[in-house]
Protein backbone atom coordinates (compact mmCIF):
# COMPACT_ATOMS: atom_id res chain seq x y z
CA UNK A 1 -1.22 7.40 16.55
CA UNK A 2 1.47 7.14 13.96
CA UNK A 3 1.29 7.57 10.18
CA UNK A 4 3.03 6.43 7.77
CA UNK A 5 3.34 7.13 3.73
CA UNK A 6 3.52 3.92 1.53
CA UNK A 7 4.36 3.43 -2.05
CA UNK A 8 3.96 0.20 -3.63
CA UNK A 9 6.59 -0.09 -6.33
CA UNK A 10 5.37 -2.69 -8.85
CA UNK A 11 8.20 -5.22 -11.01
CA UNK A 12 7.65 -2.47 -13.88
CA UNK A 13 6.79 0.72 -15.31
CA UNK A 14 4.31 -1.02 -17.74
CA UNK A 15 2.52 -3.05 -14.91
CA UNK A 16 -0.71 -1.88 -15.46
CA UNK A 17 -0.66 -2.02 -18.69
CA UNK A 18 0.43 -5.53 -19.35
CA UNK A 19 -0.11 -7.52 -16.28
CA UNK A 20 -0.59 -11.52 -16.64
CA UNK A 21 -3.25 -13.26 -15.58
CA UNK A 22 -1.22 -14.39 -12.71
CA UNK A 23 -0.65 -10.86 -11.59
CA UNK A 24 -3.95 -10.09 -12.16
CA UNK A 25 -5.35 -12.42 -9.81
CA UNK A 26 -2.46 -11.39 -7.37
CA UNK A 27 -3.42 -7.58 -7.60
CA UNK A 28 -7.05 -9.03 -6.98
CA UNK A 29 -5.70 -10.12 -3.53
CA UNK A 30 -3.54 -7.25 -2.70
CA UNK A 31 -7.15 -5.14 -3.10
CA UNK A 32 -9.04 -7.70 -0.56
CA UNK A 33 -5.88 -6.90 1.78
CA UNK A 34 -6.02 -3.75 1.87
CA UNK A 35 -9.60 -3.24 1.97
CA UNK A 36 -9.62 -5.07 5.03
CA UNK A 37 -6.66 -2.91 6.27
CA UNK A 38 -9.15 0.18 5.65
CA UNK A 39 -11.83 -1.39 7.17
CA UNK A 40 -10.02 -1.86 10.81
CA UNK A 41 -8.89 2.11 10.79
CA UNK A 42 -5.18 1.39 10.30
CA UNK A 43 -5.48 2.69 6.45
CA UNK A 44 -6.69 6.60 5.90
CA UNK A 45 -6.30 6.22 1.62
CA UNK A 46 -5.12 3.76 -0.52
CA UNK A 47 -5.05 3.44 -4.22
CA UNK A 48 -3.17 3.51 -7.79
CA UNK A 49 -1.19 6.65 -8.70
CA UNK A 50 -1.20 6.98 -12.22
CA UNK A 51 2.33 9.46 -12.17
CA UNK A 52 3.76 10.56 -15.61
CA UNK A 53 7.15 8.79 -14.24
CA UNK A 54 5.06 5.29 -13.71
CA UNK A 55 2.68 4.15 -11.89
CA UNK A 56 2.82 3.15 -8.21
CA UNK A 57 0.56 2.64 -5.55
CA UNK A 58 -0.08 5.03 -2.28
CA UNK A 59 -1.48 4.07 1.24
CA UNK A 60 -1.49 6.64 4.41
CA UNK A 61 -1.23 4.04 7.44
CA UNK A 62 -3.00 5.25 10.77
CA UNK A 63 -0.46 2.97 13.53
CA UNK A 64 -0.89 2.96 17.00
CA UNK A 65 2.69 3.97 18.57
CA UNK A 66 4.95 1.38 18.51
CA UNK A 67 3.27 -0.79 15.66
CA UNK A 68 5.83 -1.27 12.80
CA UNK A 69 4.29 -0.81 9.40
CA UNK A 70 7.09 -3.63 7.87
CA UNK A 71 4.97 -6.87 8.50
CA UNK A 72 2.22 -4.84 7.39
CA UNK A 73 3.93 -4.32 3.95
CA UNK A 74 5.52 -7.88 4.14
CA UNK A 75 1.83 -9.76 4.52
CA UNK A 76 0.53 -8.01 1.35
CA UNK A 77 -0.10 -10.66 -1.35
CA UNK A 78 1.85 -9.10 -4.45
CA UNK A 79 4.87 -8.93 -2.24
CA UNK A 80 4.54 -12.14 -0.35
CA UNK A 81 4.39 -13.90 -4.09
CA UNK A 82 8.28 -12.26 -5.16
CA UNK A 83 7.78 -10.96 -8.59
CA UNK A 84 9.16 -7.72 -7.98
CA UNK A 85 6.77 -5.23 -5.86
CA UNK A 86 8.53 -3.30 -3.30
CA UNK A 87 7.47 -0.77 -0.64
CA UNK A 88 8.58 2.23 -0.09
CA UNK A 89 7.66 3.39 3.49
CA UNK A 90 8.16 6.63 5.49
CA UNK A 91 7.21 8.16 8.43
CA UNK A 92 5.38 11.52 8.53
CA UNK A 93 6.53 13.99 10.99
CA UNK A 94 3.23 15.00 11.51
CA UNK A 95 -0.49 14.55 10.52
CA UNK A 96 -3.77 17.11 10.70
CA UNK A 97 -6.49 14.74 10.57
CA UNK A 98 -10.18 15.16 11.50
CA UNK A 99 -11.30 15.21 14.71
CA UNK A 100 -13.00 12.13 15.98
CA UNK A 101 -17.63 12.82 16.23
């Protein structure tokens, strides 16, 4: 297995604060994605970071080797509808995890 950090950039540092109706509904769909994500294994945490700096989102992706994490990213909903959210993706060099019952 392979992980993976992810941050989910949103289209502004205000995002949460002021989000349409349209984005609303959008960030609605992003959470059914990713809950689904967690609920085949491939996704060890996900959620909103609320940093001083802005807020972004933060996923841990568990890949087996040779998956690519991009069309992962790509397929979520926010990003798929082009009003600004970005990923930022990276791979960790290692991971301690627990053990399997």
């Amino acid at each position: 297995m392979k992980y993976h950090v992810v941050r989910l950039m949103p289209p502004r540092v205000t995002f949460i604060a002021d989000m349409s109706p349209r984005e609303r509904a959008l960030m609605e769909e992003h959470s059914v994605y990713w809950r689904r994500l967690v609920a085949d294994g491939m996704v060890v945490i996900v959620g909103p970071v609320l940093d001083a700096a802005g807020p972004y989102g933060l996923c841990v992706l568990r890949l087996k080797d040779g998956l690519d994490p991009g069309p992962i990213c790509a397929g979520d909903p926010v990003v798929k509808a082009g009003i600004g959210f970005r990923f930022e993706v990276a791979p960790m060099a290692s991971a301690i995890v627990p053990e399997s019952p």
